[in-house]
Protein backbone atom coordinates (compact mmCIF):
# COMPACT_ATOMS: atom_id res chain seq x y z
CA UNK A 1 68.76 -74.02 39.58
CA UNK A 2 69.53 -75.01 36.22
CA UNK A 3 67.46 -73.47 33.47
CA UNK A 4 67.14 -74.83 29.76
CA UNK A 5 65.51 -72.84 27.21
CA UNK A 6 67.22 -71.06 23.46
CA UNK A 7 69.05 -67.71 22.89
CA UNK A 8 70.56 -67.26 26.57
CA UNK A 9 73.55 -64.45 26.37
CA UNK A 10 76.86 -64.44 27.65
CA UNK A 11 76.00 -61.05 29.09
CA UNK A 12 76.44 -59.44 32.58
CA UNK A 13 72.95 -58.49 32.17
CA UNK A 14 71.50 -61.79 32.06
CA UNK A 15 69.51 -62.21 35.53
CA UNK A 16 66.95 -64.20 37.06
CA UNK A 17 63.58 -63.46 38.29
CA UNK A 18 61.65 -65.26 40.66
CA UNK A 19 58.39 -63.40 42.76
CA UNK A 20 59.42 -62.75 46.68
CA UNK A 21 62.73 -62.93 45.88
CA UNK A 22 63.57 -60.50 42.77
CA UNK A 23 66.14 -60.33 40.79
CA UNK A 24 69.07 -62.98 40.98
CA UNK A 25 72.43 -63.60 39.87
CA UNK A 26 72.13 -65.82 36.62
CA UNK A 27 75.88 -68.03 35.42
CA UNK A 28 75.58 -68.43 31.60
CA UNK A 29 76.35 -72.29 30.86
CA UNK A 30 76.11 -71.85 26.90
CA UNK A 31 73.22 -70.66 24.81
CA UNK A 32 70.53 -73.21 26.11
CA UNK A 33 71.71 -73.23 29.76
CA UNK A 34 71.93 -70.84 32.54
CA UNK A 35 72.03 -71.58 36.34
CA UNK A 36 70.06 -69.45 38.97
CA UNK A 37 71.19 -68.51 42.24
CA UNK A 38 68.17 -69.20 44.21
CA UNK A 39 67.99 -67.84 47.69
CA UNK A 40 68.36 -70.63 50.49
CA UNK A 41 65.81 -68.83 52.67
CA UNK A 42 62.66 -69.32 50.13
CA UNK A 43 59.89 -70.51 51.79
CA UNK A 44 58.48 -74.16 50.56
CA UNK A 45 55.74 -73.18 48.13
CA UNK A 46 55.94 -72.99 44.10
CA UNK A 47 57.26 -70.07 42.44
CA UNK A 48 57.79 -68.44 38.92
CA UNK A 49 60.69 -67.85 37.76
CA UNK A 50 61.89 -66.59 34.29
CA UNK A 51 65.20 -65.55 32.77
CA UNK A 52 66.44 -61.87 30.87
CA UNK A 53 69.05 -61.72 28.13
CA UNK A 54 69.49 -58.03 29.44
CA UNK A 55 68.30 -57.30 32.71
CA UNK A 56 64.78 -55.72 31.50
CA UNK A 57 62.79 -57.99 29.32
CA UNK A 58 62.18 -61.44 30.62
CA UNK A 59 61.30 -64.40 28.74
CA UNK A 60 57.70 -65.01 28.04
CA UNK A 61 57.47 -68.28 29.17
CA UNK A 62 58.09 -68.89 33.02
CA UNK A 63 58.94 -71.98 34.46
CA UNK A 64 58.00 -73.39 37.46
CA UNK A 65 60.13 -73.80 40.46
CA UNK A 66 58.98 -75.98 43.42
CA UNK A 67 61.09 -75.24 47.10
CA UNK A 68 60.38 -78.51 49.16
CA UNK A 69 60.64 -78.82 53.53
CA UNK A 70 63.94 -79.61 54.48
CA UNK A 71 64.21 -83.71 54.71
CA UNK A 72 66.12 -85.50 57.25
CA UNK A 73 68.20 -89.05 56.25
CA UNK A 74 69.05 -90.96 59.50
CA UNK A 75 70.46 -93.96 57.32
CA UNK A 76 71.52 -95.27 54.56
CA UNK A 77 71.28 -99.30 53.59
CA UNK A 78 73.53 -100.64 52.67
CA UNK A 79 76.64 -98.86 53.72
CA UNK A 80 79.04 -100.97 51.14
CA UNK A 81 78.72 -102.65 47.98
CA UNK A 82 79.97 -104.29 44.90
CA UNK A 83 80.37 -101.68 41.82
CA UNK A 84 79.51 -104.85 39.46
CA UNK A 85 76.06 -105.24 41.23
CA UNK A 86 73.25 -102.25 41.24
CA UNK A 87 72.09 -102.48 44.70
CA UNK A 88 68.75 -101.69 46.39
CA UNK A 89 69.58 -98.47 48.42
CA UNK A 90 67.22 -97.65 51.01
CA UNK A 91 66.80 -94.33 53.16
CA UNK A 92 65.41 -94.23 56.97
CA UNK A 93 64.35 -90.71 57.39
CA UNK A 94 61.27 -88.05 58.00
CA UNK A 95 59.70 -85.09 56.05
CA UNK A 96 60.34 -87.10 52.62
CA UNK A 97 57.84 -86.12 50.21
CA UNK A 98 56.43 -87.36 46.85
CA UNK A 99 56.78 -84.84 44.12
CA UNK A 100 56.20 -87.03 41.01
């Protein structure tokens, strides 16, 4: 998960924190982006999840994270095209889910 915020550190302390899942391995990107290495096993519900320059004190400000169902593409229309045309793509599939 890619997190934007101000003041990240190029640390080995700086973690991740999300509720039912604890503490997680953080990558800094540069000082306003770190990626999260969010378990594949979370259940489909919203979490919290916040970021620490040093292991200990987490930012104030959480963010929320929301882990959808699995969805399952059968096909894709159309299977070609033109790269001097943008095409109408449309997906056949289940379990698809609107998250606007």
């Amino acid at each position: 998960v890619k997190v934007f915020g101000n003041n990240f550190s190029h640390r080995s302390e700086l973690t991740c924190f999300i509720a039912d899942a604890g503490m997680l391995k953080a990558t800094f990107i540069r000082e306003t982006e770190v990626h999260c290495l969010v378990p594949k096993d979370l259940k489909p519900e919203s979490y919290n999840i916040s970021v620490s320059n040093n292991g200990v004190d987490f930012s104030n400000h959480s963010l929320e994270l929301k882990v959808l169902d699995p969805f399952l593409v059968h096909s894709i229309s159309p299977t070609k095209g033109s790269i001097d045309v943008t095409p109408n793509i449309v997906l056949n599939g289940a379990k698809f889910q609107d998250v606007a």
